[in-house]
C-alpha atoms as a PDB file:
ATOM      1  CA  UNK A   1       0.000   0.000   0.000  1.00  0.00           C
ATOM      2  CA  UNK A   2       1.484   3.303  -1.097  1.00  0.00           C
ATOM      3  CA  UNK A   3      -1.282   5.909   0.352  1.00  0.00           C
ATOM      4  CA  UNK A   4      -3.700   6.241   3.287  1.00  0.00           C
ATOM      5  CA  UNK A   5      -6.070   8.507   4.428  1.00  0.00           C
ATOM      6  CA  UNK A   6      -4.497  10.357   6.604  1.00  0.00           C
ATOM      7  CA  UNK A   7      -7.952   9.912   8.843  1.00  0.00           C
ATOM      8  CA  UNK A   8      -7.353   6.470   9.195  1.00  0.00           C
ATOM      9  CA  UNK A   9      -3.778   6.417   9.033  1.00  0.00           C
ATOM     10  CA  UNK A  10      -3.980   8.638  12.522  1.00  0.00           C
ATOM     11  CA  UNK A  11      -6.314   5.854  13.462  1.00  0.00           C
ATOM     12  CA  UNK A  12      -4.308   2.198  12.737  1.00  0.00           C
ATOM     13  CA  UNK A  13      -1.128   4.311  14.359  1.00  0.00           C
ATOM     14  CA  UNK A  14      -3.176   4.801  17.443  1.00  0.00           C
ATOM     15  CA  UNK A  15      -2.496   8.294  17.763  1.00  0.00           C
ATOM     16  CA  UNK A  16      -6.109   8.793  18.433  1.00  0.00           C
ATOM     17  CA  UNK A  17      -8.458   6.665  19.677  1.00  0.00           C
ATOM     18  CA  UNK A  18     -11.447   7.111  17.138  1.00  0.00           C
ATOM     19  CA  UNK A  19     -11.349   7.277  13.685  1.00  0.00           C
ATOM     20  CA  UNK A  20     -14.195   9.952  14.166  1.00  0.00           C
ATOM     21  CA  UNK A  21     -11.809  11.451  16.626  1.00  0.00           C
ATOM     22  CA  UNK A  22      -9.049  11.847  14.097  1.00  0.00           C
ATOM     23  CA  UNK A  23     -11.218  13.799  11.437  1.00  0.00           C
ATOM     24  CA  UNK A  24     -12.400  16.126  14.261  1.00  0.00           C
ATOM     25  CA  UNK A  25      -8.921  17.496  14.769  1.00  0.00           C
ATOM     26  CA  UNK A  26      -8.205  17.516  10.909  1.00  0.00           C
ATOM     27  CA  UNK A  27     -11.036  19.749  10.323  1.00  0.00           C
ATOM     28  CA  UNK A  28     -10.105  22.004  13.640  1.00  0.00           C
ATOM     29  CA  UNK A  29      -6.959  22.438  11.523  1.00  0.00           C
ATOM     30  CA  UNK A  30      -4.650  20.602  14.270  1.00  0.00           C
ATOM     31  CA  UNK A  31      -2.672  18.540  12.104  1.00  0.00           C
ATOM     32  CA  UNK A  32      -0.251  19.464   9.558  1.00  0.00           C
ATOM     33  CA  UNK A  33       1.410  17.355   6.771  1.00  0.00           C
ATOM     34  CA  UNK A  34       5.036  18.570   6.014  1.00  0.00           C
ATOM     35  CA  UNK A  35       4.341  21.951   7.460  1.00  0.00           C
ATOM     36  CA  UNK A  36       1.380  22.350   5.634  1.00  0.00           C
ATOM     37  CA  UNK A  37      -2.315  22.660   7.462  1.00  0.00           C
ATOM     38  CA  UNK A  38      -4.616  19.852   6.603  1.00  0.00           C
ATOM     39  CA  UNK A  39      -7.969  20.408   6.700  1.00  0.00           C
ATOM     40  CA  UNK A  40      -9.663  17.279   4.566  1.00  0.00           C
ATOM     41  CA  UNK A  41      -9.802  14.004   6.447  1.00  0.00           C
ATOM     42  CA  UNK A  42      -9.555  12.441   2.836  1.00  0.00           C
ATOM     43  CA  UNK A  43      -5.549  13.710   2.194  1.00  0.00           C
ATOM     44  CA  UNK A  44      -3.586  10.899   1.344  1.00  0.00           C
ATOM     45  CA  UNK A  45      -0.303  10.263   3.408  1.00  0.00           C
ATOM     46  CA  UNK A  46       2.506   9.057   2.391  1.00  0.00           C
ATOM     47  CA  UNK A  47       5.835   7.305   3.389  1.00  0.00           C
ATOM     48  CA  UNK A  48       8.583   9.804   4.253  1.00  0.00           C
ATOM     49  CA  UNK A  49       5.439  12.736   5.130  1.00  0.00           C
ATOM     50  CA  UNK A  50       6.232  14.206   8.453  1.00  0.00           C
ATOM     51  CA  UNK A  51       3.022  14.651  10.402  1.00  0.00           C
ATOM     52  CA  UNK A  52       2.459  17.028  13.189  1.00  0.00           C
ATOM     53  CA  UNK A  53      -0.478  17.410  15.220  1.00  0.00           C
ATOM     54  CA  UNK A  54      -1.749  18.705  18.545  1.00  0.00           C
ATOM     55  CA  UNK A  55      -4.563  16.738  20.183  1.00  0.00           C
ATOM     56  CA  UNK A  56      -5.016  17.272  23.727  1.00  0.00           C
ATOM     57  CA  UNK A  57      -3.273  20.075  23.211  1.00  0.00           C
ATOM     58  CA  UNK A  58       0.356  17.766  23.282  1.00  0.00           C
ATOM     59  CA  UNK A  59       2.643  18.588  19.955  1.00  0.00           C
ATOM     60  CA  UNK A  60       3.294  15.011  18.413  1.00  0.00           C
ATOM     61  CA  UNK A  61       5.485  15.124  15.402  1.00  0.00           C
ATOM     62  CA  UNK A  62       5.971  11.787  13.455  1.00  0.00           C
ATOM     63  CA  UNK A  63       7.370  10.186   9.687  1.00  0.00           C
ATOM     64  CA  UNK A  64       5.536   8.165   8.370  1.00  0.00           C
ATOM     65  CA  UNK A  65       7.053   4.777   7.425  1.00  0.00           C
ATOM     66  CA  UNK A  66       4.004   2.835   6.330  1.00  0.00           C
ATOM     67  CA  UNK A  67       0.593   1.880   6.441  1.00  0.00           C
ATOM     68  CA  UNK A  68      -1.823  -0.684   7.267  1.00  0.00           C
ATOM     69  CA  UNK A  69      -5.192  -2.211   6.095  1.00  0.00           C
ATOM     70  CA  UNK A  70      -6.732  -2.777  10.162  1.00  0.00           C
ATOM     71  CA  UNK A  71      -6.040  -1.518  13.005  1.00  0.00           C
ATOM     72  CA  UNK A  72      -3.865  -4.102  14.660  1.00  0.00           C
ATOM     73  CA  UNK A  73      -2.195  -4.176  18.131  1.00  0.00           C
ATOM     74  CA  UNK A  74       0.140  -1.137  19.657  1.00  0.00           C
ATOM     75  CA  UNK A  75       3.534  -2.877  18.849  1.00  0.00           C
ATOM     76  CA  UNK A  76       2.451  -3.315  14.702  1.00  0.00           C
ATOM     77  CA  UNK A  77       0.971   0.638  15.181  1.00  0.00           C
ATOM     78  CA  UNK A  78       4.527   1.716  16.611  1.00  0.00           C
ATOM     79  CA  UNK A  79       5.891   0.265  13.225  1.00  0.00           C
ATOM     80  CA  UNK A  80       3.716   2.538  11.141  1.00  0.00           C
ATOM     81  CA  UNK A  81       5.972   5.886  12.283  1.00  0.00           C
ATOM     82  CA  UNK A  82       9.465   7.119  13.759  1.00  0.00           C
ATOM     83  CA  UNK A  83       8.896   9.274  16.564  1.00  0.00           C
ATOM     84  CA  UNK A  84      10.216  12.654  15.775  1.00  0.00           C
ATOM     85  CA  UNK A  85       8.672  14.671  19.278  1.00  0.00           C
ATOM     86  CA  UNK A  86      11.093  16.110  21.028  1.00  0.00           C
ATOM     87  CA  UNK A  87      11.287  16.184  24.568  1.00  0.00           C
ATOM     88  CA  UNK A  88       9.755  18.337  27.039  1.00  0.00           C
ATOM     89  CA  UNK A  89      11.662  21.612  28.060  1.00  0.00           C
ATOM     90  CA  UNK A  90      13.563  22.702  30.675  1.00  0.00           C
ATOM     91  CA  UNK A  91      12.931  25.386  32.945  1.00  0.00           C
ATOM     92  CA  UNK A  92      15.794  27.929  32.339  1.00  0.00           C
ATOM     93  CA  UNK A  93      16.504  28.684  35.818  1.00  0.00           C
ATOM     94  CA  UNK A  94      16.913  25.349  37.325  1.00  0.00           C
ATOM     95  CA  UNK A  95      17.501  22.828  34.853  1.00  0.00           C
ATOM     96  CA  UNK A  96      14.232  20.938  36.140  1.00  0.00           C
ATOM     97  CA  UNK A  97      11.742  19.588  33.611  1.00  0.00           C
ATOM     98  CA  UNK A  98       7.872  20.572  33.812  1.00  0.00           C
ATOM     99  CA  UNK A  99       5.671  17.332  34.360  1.00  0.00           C
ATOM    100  CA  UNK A 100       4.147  15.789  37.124  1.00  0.00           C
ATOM    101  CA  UNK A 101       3.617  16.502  40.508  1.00  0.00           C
ATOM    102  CA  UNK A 102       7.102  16.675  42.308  1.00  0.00           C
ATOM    103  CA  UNK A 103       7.390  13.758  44.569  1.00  0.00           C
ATOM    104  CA  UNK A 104       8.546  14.098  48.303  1.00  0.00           C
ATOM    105  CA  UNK A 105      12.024  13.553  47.761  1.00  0.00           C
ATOM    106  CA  UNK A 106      11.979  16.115  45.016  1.00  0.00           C
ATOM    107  CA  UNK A 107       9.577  18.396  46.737  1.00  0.00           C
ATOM    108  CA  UNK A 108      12.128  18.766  49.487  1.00  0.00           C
ATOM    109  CA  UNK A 109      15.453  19.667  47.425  1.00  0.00           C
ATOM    110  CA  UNK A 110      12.860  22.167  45.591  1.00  0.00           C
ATOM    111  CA  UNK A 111      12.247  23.779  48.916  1.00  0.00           C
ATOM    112  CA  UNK A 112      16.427  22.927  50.088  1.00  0.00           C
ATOM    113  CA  UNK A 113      17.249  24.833  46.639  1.00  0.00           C
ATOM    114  CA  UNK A 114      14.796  28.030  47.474  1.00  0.00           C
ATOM    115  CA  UNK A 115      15.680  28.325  51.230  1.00  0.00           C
ATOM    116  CA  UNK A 116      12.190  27.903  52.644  1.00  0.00           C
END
C-alpha cells in the first residue's frame, strides 16, 4: 500500500483513539502534513510525510514509514511511524523539567534549593 487517508492512518497508528476522533482534529486544523495545514480528512499520506499534530493540546510530530489495512495491536501501530517529538523543556533557571507533581524527595530539594 502506497497511500492512506491520513484519517485512518492517525487511526491504525493509534495516535487517536477514534477514527471519528481523528477527522475532528483535521477539520479544527490541528494537524499538519510537512508543514502544511490539513484540513480534509480524505488527504492521502505518504511514506517519508512528516506529520504534526496537537490533540489534547500535546505537539506530536511523526514520519511516516508505512501503512496498514486494520487496526492491529500497539507494537504493529509503533511500526507505522518514527517518533520525531522532542522532549519536554527545561525550565531555564533550574535545569528541572515541567511534568508531574514533584514527589517528596523532590519536593524537598525544591524547597532545600529556594531556602524555605
Amino acid at each position: 500500500m502506497d497511500a492512506q487517508r491520513l484519517d485512518k492512518w492517525l487511526w491504525c497508528a493509534r495516535l487517536v483513539r477514534t477514527r471519528t476522533g481523528a477527522a475532528r482534529l483535521i477539520e479544527a486544523g490541528k494537524v499538519r502534513i510537512n508543514g502544511v495545514r490539513v484540513l480534509k480528512p480524505s488527504r492521502l499520506v505518504h511514506p517519508g510525510d512528516v506529520v504534526t499534530a496537537t490533540p489534547l493540546g500535546r505537539l506530536t510530530i511523526v514520519r511516516v514509514l508505512g501503512s496498514t489495512e486494520r487496526r492491529g495491536p500497539a507494537s504493529v501501530a509503533r511500526a507505522l511511524y518514527e517518533d520525531l517529538t522532542p522532549e519536554a523543556p527545561l525550565a531555564p533557571e533550574r535545569g528541572l523539567r515541567f511534568g508531574p507533581r514533584p514527589t517528596k524527595r523532590n519536593r524537598r530539594r525544591l524547597d532545600a534549593l529556594r531556602g524555605t
